[in-house]
N, C-alpha and C. Protein backbone atom coordinates (compact mmCIF):
# COMPACT_ATOMS: atom_id res chain seq x y z
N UNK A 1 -30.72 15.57 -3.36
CA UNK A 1 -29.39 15.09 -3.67
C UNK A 1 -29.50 13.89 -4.60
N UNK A 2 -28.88 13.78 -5.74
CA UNK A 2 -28.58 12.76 -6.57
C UNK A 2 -27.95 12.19 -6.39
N UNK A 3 -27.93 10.37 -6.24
CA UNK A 3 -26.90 9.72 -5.60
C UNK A 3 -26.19 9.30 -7.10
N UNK A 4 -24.95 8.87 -6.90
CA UNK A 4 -24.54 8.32 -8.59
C UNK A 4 -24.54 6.89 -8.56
N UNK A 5 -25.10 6.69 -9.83
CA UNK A 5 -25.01 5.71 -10.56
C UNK A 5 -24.24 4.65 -9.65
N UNK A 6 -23.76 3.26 -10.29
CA UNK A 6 -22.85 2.57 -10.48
C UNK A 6 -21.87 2.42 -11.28
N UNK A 7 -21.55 3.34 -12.51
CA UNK A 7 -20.78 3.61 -13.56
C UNK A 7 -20.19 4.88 -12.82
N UNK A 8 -20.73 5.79 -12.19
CA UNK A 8 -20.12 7.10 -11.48
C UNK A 8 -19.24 6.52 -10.77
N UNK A 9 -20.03 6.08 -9.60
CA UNK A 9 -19.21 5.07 -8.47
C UNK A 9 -17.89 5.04 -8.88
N UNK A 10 -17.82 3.90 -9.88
CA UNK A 10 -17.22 3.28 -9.99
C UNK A 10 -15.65 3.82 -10.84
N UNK A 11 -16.47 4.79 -11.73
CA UNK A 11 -14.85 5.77 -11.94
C UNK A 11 -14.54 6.62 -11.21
N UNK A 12 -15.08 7.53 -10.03
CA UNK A 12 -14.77 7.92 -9.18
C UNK A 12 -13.57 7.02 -8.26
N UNK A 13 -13.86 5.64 -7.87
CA UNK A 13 -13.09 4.76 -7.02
C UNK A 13 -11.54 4.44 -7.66
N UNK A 14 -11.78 4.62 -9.22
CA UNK A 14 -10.27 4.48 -10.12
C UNK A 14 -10.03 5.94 -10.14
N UNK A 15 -10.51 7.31 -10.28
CA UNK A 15 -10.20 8.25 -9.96
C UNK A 15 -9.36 8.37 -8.75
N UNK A 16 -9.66 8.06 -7.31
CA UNK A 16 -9.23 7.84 -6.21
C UNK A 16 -8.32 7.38 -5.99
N UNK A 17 -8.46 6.00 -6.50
CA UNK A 17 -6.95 5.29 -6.34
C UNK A 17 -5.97 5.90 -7.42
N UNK A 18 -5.82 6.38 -8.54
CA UNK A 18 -4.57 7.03 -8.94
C UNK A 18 -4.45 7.90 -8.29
N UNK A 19 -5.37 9.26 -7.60
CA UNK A 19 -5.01 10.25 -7.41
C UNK A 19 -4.11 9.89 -5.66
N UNK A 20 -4.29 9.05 -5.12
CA UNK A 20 -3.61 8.45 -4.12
C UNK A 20 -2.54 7.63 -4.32
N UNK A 21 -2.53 7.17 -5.72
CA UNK A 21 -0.82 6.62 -5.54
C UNK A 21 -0.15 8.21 -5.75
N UNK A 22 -0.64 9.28 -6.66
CA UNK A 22 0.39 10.47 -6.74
C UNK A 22 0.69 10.86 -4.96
N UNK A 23 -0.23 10.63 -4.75
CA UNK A 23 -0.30 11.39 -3.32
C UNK A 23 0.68 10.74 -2.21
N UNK A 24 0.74 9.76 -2.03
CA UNK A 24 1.53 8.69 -1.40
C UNK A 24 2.87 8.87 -2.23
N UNK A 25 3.33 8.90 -3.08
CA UNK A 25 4.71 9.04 -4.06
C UNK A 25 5.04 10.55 -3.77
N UNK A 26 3.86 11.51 -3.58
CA UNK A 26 4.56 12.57 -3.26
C UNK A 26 4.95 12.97 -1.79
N UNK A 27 4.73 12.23 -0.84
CA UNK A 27 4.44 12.40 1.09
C UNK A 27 5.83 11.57 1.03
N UNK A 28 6.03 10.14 0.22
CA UNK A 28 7.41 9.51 0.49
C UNK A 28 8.90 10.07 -0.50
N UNK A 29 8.22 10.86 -1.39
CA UNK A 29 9.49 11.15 -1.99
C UNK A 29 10.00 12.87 -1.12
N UNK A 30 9.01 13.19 -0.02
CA UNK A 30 10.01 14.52 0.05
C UNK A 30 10.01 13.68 1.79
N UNK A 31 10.48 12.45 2.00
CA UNK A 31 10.65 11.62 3.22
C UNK A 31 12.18 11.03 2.80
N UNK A 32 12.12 10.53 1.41
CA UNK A 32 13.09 9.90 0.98
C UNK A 32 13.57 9.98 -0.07
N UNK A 33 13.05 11.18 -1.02
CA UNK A 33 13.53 12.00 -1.97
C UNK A 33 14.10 10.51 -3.28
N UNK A 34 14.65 9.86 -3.30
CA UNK A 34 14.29 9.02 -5.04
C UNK A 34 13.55 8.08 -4.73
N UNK A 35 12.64 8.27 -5.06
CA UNK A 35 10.96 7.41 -4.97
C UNK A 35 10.09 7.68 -6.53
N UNK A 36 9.40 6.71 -6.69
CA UNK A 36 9.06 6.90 -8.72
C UNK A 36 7.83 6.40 -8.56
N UNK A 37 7.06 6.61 -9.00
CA UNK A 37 5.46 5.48 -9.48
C UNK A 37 5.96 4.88 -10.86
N UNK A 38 6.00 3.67 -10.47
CA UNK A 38 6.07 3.05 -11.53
C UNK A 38 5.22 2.86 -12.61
N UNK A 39 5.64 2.74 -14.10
CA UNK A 39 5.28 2.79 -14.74
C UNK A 39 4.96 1.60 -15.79
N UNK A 40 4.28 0.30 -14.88
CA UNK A 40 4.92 -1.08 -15.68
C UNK A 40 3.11 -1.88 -15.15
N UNK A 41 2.34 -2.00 -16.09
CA UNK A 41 1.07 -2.00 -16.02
C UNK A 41 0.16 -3.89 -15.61
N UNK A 42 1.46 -4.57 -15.79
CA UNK A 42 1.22 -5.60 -15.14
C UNK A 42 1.84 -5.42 -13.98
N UNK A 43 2.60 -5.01 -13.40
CA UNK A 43 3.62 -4.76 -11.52
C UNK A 43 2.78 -5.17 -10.90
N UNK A 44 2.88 -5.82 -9.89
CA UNK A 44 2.02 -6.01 -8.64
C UNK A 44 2.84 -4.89 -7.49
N UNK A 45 2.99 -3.60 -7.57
CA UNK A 45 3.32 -2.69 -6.96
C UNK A 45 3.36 -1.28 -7.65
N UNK A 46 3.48 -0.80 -6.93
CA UNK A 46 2.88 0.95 -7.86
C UNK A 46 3.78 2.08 -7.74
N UNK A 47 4.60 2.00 -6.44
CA UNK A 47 5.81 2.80 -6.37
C UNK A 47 7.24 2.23 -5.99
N UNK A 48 8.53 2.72 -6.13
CA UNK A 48 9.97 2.21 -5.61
C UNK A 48 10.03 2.76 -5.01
N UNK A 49 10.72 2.88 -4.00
CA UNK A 49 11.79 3.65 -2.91
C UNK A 49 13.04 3.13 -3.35
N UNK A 50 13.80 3.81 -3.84
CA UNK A 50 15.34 3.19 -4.05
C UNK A 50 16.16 3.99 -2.89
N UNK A 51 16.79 3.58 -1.45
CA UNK A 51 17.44 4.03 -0.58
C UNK A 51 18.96 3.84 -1.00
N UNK A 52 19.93 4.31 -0.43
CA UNK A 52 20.90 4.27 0.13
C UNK A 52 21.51 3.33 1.52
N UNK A 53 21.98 2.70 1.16
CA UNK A 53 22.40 1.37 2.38
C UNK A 53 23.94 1.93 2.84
N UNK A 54 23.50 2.47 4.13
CA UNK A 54 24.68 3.09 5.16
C UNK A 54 26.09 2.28 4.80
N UNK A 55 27.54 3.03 4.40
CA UNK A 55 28.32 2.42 4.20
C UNK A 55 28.45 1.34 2.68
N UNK A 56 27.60 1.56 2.16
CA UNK A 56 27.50 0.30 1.13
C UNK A 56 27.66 1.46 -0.24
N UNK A 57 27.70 0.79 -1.19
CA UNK A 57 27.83 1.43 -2.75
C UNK A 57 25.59 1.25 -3.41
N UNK A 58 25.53 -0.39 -2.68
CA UNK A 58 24.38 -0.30 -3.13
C UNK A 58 23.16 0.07 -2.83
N UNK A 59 21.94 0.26 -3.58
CA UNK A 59 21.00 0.98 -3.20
C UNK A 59 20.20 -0.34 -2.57
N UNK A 60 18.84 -0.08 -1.42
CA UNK A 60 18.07 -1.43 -1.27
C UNK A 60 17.16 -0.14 -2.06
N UNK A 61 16.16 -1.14 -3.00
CA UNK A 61 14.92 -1.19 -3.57
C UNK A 61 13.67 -1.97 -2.84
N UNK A 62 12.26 -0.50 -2.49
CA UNK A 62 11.79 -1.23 -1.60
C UNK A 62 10.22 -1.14 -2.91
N UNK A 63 9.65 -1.88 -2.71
CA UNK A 63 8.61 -1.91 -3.96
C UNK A 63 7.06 -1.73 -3.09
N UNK A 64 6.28 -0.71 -3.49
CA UNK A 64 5.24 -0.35 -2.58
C UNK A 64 4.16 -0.66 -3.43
N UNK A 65 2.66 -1.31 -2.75
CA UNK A 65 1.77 -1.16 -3.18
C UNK A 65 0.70 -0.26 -2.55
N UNK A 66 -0.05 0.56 -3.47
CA UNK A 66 -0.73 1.63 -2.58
C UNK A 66 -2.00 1.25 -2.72
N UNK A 67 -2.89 0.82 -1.54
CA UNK A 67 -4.16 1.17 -1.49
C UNK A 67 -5.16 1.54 -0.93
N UNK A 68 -6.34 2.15 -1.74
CA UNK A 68 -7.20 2.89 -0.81
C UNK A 68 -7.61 2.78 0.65
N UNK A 69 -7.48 3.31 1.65
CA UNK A 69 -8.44 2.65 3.02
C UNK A 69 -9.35 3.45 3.92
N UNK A 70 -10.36 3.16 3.93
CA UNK A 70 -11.51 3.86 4.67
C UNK A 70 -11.84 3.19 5.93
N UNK A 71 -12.19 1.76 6.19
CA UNK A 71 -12.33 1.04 7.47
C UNK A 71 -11.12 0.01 7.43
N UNK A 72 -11.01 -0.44 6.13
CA UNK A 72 -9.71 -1.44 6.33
C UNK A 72 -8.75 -1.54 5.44
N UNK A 73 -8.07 -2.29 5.07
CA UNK A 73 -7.45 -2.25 3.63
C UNK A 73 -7.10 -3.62 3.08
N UNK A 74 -7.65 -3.79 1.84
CA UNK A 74 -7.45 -4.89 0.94
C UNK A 74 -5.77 -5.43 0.54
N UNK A 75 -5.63 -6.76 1.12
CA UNK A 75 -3.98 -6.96 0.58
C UNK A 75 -4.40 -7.70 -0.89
N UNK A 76 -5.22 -7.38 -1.62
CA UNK A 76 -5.63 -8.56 -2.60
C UNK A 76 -4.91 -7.81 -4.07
N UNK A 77 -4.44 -8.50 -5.12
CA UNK A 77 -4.44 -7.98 -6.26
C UNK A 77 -4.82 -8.42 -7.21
N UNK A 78 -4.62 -8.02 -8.71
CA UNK A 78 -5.10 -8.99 -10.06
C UNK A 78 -6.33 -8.64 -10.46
N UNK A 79 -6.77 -7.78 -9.36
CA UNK A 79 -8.65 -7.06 -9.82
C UNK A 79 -8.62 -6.10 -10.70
N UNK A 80 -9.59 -5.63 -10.92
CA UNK A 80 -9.95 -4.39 -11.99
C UNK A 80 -10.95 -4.01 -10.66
N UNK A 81 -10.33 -2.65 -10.47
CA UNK A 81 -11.48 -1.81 -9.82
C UNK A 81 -12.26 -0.54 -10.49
N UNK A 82 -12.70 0.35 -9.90
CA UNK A 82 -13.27 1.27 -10.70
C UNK A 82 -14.39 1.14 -11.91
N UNK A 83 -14.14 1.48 -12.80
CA UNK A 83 -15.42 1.66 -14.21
C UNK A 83 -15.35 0.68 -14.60
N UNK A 84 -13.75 -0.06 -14.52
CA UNK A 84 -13.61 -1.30 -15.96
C UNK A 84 -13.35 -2.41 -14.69
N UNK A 85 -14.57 -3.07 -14.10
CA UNK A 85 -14.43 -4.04 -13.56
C UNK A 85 -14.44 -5.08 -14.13
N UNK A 86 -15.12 -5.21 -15.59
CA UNK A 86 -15.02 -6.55 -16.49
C UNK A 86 -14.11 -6.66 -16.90
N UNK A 87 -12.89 -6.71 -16.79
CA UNK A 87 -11.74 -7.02 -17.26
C UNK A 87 -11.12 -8.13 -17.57
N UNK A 88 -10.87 -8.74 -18.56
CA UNK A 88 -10.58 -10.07 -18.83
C UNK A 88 -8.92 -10.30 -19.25
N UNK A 89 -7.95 -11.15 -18.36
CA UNK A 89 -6.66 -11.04 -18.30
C UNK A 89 -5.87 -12.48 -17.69
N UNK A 90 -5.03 -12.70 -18.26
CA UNK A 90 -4.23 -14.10 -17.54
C UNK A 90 -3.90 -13.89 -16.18
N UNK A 91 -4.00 -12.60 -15.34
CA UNK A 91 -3.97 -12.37 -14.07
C UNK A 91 -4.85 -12.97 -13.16
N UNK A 92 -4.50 -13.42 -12.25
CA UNK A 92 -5.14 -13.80 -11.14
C UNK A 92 -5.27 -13.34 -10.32
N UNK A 93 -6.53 -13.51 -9.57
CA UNK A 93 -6.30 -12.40 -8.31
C UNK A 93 -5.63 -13.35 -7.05
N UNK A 94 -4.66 -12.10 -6.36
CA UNK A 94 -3.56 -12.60 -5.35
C UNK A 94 -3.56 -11.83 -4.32
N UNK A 95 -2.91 -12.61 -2.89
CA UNK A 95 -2.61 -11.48 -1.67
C UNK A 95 -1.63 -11.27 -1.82
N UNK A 96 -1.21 -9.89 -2.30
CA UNK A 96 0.60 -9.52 -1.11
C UNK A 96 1.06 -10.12 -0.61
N UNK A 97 2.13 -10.33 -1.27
CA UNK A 97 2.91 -11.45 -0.04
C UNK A 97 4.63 -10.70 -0.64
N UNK A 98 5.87 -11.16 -0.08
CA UNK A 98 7.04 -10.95 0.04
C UNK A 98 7.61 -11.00 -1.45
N UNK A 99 6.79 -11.88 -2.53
CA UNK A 99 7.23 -12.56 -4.07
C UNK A 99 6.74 -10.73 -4.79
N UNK A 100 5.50 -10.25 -4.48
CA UNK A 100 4.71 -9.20 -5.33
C UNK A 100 5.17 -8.21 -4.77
N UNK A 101 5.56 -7.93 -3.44
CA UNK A 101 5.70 -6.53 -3.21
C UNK A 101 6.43 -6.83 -1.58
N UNK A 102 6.83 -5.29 -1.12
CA UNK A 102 7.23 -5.15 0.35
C UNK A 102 6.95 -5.23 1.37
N UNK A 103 5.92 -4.26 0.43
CA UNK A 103 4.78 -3.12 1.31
C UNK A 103 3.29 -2.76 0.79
N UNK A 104 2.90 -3.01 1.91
CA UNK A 104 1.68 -2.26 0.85
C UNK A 104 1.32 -0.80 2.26
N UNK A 105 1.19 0.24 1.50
CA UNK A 105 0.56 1.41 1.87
C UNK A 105 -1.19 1.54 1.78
N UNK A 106 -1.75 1.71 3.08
CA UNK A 106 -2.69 2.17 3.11
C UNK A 106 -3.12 3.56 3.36
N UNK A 107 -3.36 4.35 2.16
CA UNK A 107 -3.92 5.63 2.22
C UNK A 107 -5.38 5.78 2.78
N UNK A 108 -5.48 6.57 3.89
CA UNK A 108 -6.86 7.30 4.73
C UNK A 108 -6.81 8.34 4.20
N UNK A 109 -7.68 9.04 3.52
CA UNK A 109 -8.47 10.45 3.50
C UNK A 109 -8.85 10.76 5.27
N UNK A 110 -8.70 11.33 5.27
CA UNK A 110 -8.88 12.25 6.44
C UNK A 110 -10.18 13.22 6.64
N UNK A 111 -9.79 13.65 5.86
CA UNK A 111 -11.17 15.25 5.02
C UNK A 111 -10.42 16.03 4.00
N UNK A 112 -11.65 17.02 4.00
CA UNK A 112 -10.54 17.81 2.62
C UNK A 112 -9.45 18.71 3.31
N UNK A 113 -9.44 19.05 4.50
CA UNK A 113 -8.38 19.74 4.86
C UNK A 113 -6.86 19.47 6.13
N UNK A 114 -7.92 18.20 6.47
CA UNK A 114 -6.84 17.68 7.23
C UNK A 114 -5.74 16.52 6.46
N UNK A 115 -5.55 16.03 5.24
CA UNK A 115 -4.80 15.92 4.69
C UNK A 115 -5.36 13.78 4.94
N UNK A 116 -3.87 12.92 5.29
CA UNK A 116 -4.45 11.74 4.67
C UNK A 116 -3.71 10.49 6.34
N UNK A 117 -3.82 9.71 6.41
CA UNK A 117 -3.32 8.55 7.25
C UNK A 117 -2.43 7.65 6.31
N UNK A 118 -1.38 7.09 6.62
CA UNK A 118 -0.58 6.24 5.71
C UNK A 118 -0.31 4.73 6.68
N UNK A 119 -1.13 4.08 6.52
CA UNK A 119 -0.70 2.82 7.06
C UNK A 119 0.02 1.85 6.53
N UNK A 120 1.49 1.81 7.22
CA UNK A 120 2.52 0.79 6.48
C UNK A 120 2.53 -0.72 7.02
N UNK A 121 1.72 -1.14 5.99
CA UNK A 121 1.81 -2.95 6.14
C UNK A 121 2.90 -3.62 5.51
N UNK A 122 4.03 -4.12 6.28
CA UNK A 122 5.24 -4.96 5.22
C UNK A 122 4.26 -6.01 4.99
N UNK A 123 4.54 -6.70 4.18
CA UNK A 123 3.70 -7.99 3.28
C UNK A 123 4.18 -9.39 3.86
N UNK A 124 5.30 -9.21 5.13
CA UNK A 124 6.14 -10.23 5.99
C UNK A 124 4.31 -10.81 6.85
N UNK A 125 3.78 -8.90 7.05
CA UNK A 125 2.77 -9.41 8.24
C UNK A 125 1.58 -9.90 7.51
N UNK A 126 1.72 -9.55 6.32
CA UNK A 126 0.37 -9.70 5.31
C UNK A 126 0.29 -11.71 5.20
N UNK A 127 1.61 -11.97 4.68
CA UNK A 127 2.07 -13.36 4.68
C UNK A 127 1.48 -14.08 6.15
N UNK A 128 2.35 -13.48 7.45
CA UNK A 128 1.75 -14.27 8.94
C UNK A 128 -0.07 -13.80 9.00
N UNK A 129 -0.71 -13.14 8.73
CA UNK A 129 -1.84 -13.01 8.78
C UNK A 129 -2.56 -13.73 8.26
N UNK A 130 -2.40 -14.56 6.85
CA UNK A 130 -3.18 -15.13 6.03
C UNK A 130 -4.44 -14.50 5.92
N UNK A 131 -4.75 -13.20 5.65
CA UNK A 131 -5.63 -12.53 5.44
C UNK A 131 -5.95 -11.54 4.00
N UNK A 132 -7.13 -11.32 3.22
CA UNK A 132 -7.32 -10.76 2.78
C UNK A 132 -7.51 -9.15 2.47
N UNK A 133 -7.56 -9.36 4.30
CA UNK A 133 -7.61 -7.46 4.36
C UNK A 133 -7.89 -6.98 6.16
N UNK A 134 -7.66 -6.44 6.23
CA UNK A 134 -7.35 -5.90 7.88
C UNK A 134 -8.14 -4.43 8.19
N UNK A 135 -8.67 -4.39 9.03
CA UNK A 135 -9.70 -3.70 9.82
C UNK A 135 -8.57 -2.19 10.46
N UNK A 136 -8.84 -0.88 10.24
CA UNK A 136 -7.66 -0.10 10.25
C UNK A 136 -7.61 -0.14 11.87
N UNK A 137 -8.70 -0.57 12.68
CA UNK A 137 -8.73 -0.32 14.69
C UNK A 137 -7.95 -1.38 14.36
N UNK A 138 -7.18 -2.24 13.85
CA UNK A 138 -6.76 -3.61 14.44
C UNK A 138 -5.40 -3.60 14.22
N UNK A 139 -4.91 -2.56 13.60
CA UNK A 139 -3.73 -1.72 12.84
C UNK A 139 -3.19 -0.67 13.59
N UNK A 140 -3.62 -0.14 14.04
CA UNK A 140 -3.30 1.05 14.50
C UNK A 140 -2.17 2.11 14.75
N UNK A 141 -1.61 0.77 15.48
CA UNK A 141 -0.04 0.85 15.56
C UNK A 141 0.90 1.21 14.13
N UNK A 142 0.71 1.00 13.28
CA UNK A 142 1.56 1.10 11.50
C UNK A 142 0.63 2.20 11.27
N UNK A 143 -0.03 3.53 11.63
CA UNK A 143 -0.61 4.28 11.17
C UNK A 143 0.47 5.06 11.43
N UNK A 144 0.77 6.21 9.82
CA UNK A 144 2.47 6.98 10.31
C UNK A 144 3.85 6.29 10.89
N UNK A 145 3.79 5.40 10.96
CA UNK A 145 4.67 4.54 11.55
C UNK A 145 5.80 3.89 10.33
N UNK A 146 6.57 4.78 10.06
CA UNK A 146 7.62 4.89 9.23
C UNK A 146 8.82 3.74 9.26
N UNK A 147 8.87 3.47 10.76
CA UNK A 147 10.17 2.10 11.08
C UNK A 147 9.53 1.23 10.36
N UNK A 148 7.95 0.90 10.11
CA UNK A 148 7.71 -0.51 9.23
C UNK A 148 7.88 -0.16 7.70
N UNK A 149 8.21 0.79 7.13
CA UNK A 149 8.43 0.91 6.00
C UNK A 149 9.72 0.67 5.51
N UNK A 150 10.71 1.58 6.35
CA UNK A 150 12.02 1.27 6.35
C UNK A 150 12.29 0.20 6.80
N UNK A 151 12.03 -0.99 7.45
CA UNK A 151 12.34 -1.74 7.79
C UNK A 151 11.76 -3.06 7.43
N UNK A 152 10.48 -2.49 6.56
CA UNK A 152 9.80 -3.89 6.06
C UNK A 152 10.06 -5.44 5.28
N UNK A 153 11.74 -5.64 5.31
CA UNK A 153 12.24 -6.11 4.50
C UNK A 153 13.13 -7.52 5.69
N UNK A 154 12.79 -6.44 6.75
CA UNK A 154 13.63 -7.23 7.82
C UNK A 154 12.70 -8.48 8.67
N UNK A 155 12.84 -9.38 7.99
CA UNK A 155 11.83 -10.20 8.94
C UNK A 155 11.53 -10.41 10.20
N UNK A 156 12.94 -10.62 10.79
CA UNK A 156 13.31 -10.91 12.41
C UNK A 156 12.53 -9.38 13.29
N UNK A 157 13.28 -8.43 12.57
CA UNK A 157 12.33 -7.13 12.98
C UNK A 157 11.39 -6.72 13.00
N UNK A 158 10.41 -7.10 12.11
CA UNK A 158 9.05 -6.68 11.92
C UNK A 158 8.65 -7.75 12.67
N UNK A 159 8.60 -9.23 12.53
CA UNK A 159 7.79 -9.90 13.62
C UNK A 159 8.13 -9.79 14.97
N UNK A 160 9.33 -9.27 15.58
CA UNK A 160 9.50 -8.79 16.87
C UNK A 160 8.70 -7.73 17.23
N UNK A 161 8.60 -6.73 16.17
CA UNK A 161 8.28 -5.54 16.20
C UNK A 161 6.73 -5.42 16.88
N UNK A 162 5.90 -6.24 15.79
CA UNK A 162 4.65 -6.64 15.35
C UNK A 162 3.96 -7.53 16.57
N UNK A 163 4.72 -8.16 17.46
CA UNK A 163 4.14 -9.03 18.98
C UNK A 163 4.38 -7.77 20.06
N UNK A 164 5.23 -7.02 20.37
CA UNK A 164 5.53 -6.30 21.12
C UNK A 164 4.46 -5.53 20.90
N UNK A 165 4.09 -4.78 19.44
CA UNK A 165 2.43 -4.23 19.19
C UNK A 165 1.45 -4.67 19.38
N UNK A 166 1.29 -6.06 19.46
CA UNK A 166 0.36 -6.96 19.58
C UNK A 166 -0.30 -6.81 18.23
N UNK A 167 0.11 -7.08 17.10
CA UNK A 167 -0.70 -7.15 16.36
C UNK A 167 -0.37 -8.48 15.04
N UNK A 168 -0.24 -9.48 15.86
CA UNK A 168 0.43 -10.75 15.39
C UNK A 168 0.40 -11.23 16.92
C-alpha cells in the first residue's frame, strides 16, 4: 500500500471539506427547503438557511459554518486548509463566535454506506466554551439534534438547553 504524500493529503482534506459543505446544504435544504452555499469567499460561514418566522412577513436568516469532524471539531477560522496551506491574507485566524456565524455544523462520515453524523454547535455554546474545538464523546447530545439548529439564535434556550444536557 502506498501511503500519500503530504501534497495528496492535503488536497484530498480540501476535496472533503467542499464535498461536505454540498452534502450538508443538501441534508438541510430537503429539511428546510431555501438553504444556499454561499458564494462570498471571504464569509466566515458557508451556508444560509433563510426560514419563515410563524405569523411574521419576515424571514430569520440563520448563517452556517460547515466543518469536517472525525474525533472533534474545530470552531477556528481564517486558515487555509488542504493543498494551499501557505496562504497569505489580511485574515486572521478566529473562533466562531455569534459576530461570524450561528452555527457551525459538524459533518461525521460514517462509512461509505451508512451515510454522515451532523453535529449542531450554535456559536452561543462555542462563545460559553472558550474553546477551540470540542471532542465529538463530549457533544453527543447535538449529534442530529435539529432543536439546536433551529433554535441556535435563542440564547436563553440554548444555554438552558445545553445544562439540562450537561454540556456547559
Amino acid at each position: 500500500m502506498v501511503e500519500k504524500n503530504k501534497a495528496d493529503k492535503g488536497k484530498q482534506a480540501s476535496i472533503d471539506g467542499f464535498a461536505h459543505e454540498h452534502i450538508v446544504v443538501g441534508i438541510l435544504m430537503k429539511k428546510f427547503q431555501n438553504v444556499s452555499l454561499v458564494d462570498l469567499p471571504l464569509s466566515s460561514y458557508d451556508i444560509i438557511i433563510a426560514r419563515k418566522i410563524k405569523d411574521q412577513e419576515n424571514e430569520d436568516i440563520i448563517r452556517v459554518q460547515v466543518k469536517t469532524a472525525k474525533k472533534s471539531i474545530s470552531f477556528t477560522g481564517g486558515t487555509r486548509g488542504g493543498v494551499d496551506r501557505e496562504y497569505k491574507s489580511d485574515v486572521k485566524t478566529y473562533i466562531q463566535s455569534p459576530k461570524t456565524s450561528d452555527v457551525v455544523v459538524g459533518i461525521q462520515p460514517i462509512n461509505n454506506k451508512d451515510g454522515y453524523n451532523l453535529y449542531f454547535v450554535p456559536t452561543i455554546l462555542i462563545e460559553k466554551w472558550g474553546t477551540k474545538s470540542k471532542s465529538l464523546g463530549k457533544i453527543e447530545a447535538l449529534k442530529d439534534n435539529y432543536d439546536f439548529l433551529i433554535n441556535c439564535k435563542n440564547h436563553k434556550y440554548i444555554i438552558r438547553k445545553a445544562k439540562e444536557l450537561k454540556i456547559i
